[in-house]
PDB file of N, CA and C in Angstrom:
ATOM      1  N   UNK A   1       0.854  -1.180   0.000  1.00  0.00           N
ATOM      2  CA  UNK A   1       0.000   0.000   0.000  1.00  0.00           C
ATOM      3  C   UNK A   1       0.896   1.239   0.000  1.00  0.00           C
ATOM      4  N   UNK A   2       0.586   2.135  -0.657  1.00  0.00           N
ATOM      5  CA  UNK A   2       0.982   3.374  -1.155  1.00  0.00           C
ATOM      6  C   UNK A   2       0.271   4.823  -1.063  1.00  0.00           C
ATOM      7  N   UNK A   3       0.682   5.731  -0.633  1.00  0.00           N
ATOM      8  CA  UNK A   3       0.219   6.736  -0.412  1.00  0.00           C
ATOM      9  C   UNK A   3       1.331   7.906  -1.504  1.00  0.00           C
ATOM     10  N   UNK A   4       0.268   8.756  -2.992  1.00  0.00           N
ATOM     11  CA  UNK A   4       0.855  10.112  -3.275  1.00  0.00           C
ATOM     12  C   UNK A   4      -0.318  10.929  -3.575  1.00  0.00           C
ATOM     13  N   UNK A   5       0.503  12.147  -3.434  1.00  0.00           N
ATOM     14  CA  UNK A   5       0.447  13.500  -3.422  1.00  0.00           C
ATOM     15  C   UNK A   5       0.848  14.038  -4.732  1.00  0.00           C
ATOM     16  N   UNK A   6      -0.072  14.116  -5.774  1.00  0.00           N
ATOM     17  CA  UNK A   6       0.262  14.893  -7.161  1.00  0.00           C
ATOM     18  C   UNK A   6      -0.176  16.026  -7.527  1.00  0.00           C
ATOM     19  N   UNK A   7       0.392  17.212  -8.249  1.00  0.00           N
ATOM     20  CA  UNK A   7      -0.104  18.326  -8.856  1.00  0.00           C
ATOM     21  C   UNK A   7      -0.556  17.961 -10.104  1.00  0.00           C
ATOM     22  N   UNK A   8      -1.172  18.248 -10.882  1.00  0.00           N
ATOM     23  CA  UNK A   8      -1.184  18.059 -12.243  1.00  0.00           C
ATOM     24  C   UNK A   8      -1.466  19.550 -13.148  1.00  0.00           C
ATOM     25  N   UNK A   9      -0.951  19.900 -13.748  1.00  0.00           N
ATOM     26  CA  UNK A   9      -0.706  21.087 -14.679  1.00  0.00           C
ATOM     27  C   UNK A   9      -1.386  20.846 -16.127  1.00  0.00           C
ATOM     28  N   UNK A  10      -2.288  21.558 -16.858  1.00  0.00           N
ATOM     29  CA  UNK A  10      -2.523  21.383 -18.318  1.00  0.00           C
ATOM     30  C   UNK A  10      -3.901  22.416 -18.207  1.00  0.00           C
ATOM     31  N   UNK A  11      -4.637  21.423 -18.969  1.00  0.00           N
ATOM     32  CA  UNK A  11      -6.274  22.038 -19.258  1.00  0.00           C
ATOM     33  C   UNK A  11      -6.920  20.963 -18.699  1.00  0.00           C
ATOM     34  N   UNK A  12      -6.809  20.936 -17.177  1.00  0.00           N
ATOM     35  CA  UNK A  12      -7.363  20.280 -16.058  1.00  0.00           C
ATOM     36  C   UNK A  12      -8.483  21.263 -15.206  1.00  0.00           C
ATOM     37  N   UNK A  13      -9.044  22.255 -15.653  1.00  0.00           N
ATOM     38  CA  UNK A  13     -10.090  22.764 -14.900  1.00  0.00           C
ATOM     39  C   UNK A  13     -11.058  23.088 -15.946  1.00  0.00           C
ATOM     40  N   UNK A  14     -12.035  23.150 -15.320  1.00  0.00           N
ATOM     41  CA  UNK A  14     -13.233  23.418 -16.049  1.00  0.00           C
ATOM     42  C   UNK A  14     -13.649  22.338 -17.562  1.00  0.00           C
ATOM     43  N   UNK A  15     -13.050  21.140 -17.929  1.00  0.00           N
ATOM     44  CA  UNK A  15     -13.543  20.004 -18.347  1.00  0.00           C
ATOM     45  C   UNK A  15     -13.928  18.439 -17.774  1.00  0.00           C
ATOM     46  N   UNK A  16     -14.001  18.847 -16.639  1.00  0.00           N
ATOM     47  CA  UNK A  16     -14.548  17.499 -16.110  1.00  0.00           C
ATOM     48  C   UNK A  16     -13.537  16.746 -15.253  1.00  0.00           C
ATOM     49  N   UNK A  17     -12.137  17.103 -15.252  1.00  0.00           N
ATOM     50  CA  UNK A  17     -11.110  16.412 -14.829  1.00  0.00           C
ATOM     51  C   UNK A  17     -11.518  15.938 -13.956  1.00  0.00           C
ATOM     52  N   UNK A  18     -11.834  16.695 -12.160  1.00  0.00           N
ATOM     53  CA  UNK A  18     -12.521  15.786 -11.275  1.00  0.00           C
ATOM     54  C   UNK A  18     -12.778  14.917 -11.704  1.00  0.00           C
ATOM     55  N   UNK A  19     -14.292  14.848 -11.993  1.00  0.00           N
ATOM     56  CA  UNK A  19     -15.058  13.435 -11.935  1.00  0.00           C
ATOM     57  C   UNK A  19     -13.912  12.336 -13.125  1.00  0.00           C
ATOM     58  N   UNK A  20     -13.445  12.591 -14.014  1.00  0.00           N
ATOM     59  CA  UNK A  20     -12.655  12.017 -14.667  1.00  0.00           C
ATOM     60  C   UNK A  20     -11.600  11.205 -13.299  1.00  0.00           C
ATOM     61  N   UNK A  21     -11.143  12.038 -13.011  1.00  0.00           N
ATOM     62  CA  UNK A  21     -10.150  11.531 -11.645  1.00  0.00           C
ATOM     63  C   UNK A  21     -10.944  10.367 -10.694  1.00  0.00           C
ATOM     64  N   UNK A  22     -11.770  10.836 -10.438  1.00  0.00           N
ATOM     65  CA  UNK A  22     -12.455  10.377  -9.045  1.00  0.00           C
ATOM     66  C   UNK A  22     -13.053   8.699  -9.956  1.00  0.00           C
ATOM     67  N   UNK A  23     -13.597   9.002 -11.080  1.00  0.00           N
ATOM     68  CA  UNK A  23     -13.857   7.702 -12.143  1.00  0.00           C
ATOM     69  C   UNK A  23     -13.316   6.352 -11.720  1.00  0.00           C
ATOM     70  N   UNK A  24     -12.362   6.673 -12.328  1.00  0.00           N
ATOM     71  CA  UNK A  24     -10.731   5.949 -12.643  1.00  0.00           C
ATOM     72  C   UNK A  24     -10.326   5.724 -11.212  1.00  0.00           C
ATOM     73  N   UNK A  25     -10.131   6.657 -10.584  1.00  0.00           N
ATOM     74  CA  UNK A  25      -9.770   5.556  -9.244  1.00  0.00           C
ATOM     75  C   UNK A  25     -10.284   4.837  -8.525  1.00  0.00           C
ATOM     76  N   UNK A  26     -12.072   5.320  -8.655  1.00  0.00           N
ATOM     77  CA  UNK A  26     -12.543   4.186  -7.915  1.00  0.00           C
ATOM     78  C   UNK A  26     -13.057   2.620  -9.084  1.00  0.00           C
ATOM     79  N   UNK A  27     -12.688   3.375 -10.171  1.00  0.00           N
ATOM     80  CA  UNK A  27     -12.465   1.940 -10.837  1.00  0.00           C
ATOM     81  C   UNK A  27     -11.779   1.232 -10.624  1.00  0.00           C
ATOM     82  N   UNK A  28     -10.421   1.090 -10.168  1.00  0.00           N
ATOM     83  CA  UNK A  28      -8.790   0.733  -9.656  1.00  0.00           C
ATOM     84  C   UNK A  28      -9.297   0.355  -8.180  1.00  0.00           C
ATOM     85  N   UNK A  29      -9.948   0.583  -7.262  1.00  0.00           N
ATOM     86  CA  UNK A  29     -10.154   0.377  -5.976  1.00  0.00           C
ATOM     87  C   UNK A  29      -9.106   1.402  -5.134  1.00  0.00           C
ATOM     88  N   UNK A  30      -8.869   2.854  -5.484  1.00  0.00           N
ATOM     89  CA  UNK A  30      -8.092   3.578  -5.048  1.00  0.00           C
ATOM     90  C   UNK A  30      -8.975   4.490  -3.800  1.00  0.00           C
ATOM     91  N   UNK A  31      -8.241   4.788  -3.348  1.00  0.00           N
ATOM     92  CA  UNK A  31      -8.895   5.805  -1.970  1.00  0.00           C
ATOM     93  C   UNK A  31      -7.940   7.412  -2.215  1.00  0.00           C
ATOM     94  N   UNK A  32      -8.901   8.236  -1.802  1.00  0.00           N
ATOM     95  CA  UNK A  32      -8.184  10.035  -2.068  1.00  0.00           C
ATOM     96  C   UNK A  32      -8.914  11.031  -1.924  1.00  0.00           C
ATOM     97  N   UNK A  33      -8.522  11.684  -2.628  1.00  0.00           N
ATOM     98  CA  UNK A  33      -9.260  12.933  -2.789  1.00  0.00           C
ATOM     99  C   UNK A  33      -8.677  13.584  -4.059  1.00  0.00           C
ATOM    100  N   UNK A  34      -9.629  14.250  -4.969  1.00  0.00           N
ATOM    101  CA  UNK A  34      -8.909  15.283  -5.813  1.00  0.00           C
ATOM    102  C   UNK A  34      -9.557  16.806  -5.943  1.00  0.00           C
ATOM    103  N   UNK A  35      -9.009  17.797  -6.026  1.00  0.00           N
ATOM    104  CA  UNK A  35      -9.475  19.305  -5.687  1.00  0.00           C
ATOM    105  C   UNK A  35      -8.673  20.198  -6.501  1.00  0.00           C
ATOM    106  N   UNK A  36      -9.639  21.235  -6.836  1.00  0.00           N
ATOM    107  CA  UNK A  36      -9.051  22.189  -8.068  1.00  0.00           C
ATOM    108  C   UNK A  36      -8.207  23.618  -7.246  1.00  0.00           C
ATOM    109  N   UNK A  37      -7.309  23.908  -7.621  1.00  0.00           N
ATOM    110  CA  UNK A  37      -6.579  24.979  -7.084  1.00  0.00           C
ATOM    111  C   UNK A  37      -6.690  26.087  -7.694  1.00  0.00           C
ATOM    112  N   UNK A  38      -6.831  27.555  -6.596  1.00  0.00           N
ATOM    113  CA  UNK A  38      -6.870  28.862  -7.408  1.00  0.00           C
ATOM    114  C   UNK A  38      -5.625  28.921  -8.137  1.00  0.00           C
ATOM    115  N   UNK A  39      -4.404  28.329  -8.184  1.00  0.00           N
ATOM    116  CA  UNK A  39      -3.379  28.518  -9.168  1.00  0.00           C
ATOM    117  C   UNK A  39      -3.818  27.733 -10.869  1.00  0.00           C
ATOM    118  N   UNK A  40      -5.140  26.886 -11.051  1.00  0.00           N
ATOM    119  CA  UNK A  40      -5.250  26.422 -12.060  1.00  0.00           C
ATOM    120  C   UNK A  40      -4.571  24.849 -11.676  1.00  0.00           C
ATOM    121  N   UNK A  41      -3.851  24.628 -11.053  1.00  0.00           N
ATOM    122  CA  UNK A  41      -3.407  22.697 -10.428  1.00  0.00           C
ATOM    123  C   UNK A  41      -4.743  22.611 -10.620  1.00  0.00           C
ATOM    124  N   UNK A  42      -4.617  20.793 -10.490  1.00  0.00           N
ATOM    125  CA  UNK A  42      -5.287  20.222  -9.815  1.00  0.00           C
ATOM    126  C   UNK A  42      -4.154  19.210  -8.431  1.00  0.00           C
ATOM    127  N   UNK A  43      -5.044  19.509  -7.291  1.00  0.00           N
ATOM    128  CA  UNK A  43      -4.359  18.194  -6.082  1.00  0.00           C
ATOM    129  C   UNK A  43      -5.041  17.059  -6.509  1.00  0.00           C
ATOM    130  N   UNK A  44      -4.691  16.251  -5.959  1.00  0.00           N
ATOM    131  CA  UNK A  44      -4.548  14.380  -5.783  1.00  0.00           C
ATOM    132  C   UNK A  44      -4.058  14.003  -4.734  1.00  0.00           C
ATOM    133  N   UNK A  45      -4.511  12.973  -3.726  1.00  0.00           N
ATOM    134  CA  UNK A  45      -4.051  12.160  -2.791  1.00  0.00           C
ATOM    135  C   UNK A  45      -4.572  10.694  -3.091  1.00  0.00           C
ATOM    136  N   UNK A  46      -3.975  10.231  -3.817  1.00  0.00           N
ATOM    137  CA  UNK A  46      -4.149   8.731  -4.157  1.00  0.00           C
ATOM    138  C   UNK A  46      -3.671   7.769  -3.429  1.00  0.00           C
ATOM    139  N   UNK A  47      -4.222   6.791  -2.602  1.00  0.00           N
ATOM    140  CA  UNK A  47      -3.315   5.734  -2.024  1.00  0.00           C
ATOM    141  C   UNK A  47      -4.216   4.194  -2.249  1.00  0.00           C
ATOM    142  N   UNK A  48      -3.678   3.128  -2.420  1.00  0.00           N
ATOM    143  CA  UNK A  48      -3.545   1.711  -3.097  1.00  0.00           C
ATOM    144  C   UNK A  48      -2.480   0.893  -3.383  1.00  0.00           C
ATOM    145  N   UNK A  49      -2.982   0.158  -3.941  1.00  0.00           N
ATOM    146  CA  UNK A  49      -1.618  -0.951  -4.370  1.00  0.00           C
ATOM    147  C   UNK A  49      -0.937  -0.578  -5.373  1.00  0.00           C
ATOM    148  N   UNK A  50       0.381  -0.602  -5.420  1.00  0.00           N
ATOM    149  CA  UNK A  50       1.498   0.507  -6.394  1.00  0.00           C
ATOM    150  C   UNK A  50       0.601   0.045  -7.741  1.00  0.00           C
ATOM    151  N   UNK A  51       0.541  -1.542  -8.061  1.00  0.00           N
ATOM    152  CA  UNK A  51       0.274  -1.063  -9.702  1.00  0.00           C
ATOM    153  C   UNK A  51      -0.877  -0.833 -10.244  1.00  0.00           C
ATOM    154  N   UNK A  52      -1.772  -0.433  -9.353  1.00  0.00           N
ATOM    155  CA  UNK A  52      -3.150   0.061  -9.379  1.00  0.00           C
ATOM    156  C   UNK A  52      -3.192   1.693  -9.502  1.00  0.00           C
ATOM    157  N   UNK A  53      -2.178   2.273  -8.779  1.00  0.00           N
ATOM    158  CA  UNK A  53      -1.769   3.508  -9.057  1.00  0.00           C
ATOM    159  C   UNK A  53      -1.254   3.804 -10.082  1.00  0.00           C
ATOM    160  N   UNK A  54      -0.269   2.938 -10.550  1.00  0.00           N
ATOM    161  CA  UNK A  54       0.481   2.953 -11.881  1.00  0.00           C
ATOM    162  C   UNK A  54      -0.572   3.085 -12.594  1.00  0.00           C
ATOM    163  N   UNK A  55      -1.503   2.186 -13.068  1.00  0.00           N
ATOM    164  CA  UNK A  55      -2.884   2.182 -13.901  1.00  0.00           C
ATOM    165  C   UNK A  55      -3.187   3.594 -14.098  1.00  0.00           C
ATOM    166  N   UNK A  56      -4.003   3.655 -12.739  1.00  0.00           N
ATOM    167  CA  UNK A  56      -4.557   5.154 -12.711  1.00  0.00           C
ATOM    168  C   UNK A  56      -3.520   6.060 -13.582  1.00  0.00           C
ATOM    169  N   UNK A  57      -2.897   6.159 -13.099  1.00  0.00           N
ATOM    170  CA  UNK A  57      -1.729   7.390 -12.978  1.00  0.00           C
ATOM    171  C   UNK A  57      -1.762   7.443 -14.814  1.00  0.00           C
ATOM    172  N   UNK A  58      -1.237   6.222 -15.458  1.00  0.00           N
ATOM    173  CA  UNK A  58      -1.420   6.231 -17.136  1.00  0.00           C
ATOM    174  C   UNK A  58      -2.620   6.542 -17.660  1.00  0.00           C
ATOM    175  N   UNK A  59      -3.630   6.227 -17.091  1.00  0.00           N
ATOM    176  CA  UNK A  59      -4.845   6.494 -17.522  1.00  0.00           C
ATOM    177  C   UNK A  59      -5.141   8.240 -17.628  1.00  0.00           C
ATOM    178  N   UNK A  60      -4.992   8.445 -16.553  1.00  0.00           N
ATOM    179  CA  UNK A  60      -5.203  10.539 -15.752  1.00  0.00           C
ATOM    180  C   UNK A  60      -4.784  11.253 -17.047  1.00  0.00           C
ATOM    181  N   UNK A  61      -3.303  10.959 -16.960  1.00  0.00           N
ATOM    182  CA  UNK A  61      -2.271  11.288 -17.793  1.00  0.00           C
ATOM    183  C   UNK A  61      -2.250  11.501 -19.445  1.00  0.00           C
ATOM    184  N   UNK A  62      -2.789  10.331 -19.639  1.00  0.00           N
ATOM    185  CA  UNK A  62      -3.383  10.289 -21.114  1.00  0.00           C
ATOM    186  C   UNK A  62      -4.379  10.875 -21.157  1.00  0.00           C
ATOM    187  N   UNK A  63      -5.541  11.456 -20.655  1.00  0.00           N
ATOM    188  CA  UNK A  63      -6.761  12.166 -20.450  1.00  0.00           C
ATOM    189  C   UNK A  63      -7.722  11.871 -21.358  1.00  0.00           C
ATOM    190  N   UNK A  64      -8.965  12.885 -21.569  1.00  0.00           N
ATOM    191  CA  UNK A  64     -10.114  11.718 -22.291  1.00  0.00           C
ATOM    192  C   UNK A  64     -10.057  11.822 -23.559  1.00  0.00           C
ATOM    193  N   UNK A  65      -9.160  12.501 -24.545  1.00  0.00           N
ATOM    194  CA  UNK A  65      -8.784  12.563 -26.113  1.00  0.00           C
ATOM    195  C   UNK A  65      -9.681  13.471 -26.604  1.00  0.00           C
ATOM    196  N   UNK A  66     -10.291  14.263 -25.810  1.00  0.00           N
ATOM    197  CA  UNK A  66     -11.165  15.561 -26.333  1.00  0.00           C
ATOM    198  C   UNK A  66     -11.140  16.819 -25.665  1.00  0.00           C
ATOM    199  N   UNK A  67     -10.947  17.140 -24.421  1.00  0.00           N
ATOM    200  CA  UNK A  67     -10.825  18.190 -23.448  1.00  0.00           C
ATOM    201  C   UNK A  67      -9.872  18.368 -22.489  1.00  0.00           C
ATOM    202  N   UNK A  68      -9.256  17.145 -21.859  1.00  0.00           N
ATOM    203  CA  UNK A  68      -8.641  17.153 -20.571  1.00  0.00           C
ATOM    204  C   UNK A  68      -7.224  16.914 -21.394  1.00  0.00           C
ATOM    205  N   UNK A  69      -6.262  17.924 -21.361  1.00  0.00           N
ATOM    206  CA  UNK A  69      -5.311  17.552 -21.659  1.00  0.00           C
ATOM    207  C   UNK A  69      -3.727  17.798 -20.407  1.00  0.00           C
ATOM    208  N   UNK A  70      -3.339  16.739 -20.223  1.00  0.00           N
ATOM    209  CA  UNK A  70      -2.593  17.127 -19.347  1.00  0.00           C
ATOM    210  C   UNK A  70      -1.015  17.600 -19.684  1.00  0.00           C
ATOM    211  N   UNK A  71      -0.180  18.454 -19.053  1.00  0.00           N
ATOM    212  CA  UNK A  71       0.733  18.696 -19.561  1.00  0.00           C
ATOM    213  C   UNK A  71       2.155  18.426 -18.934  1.00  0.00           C
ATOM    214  N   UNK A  72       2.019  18.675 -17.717  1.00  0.00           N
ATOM    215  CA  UNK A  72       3.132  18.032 -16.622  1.00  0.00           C
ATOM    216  C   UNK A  72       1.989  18.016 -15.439  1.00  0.00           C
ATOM    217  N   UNK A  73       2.834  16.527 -14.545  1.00  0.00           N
ATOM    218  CA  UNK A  73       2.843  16.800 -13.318  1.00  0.00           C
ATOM    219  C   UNK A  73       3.753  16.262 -12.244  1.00  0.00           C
ATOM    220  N   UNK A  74       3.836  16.539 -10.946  1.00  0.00           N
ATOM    221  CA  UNK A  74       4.454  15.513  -9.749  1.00  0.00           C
ATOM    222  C   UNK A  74       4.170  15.066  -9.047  1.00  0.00           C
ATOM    223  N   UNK A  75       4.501  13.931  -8.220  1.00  0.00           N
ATOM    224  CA  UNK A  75       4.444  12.877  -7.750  1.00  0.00           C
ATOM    225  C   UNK A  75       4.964  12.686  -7.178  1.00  0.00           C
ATOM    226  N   UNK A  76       4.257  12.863  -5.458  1.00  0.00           N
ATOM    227  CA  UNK A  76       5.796  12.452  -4.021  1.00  0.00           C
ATOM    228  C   UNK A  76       5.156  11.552  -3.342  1.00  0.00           C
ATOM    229  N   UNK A  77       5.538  10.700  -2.420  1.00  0.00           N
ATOM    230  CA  UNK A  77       5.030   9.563  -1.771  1.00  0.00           C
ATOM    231  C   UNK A  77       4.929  10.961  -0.570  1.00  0.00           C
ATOM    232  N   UNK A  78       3.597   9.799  -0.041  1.00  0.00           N
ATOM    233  CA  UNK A  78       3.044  10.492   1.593  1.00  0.00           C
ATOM    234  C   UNK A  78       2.781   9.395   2.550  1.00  0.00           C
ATOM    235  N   UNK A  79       2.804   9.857   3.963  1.00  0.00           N
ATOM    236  CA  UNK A  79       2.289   8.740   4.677  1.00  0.00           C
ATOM    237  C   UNK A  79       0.775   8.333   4.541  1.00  0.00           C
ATOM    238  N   UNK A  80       0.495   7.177   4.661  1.00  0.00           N
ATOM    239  CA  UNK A  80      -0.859   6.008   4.317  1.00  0.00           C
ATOM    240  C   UNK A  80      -1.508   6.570   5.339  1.00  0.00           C
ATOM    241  N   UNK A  81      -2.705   6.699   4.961  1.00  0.00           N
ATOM    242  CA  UNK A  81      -4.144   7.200   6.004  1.00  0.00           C
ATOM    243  C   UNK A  81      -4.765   6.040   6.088  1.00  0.00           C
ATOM    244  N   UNK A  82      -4.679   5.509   7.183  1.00  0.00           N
ATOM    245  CA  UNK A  82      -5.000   3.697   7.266  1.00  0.00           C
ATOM    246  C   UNK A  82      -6.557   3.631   7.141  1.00  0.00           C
ATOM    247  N   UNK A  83      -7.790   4.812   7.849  1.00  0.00           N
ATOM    248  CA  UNK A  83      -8.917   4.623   8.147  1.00  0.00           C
ATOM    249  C   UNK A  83      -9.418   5.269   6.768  1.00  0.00           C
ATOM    250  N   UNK A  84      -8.909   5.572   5.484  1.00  0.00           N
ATOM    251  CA  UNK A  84      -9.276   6.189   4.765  1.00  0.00           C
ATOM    252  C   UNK A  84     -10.263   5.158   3.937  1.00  0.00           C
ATOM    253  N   UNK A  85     -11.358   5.404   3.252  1.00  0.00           N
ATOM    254  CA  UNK A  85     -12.175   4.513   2.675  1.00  0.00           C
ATOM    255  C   UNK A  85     -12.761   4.336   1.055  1.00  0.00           C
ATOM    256  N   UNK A  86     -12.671   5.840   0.656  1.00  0.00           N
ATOM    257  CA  UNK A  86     -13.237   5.979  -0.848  1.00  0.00           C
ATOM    258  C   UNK A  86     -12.295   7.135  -0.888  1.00  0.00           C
ATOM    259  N   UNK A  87     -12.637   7.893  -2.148  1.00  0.00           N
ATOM    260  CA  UNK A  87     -11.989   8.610  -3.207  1.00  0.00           C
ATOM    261  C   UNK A  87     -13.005   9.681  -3.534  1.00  0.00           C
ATOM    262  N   UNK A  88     -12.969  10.886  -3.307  1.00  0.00           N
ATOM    263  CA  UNK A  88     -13.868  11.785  -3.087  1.00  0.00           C
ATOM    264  C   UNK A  88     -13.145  13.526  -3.836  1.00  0.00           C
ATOM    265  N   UNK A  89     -14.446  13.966  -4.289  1.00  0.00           N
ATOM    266  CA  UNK A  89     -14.213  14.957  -5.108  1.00  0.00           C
ATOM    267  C   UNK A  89     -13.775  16.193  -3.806  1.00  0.00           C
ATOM    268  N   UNK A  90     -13.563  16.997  -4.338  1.00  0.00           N
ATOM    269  CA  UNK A  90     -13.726  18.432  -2.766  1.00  0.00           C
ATOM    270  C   UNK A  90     -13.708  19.537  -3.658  1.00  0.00           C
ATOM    271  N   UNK A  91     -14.218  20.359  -2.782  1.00  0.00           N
ATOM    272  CA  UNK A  91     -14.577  21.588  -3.394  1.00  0.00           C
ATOM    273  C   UNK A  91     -14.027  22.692  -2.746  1.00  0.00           C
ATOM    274  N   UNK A  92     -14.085  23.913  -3.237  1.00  0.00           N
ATOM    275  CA  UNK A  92     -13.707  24.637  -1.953  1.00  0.00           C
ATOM    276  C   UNK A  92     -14.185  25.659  -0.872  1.00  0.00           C
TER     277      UNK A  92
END
């Protein structure tokens, strides 16, 4: 089990990215959160089994081939939130 913390940079706001995000990980059986930033980011706290993240992570990345295009992002390991349960949008 794995716990990260990603920014993601592109044309990640205002096409759906959330729910795109939140999709995909709970397709994967991932637990998190993802939330849009006044800098234009998007956050991520993804944690699961590494190659379930890996999945995700290729999937995000490649985006949906019409709107969400991503352009860079990063990726740091965090400590595991053991009682954590689903994967949830946030707002602000």
């Amino acid at each position: 089990m794995v716990r990260y913390h990603i920014f993601v940079e592109g044309r990640v706001q205002g096409v759906g990215f959330r729910y795109f995000v939140q999709m995909h990980a709970q397709s994967y059986g991932l637990t998190g959160s993802v939330k849009n930033l006044d800098n234009g980011l998007v956050e991520i706290y993804v944690q699961g089994e590494s190659d379930a993240i890996d999945l995700f992570l290729a999937t995000i990345i490649k985006g949906d081939g019409r709107f969400i295009k991503v352009n860079d992002y990063s990726c740091k390991s965090v400590p595991i939130i053991t009682d954590e349960r689903r994967f949830t949008c946030q707002y602000y």
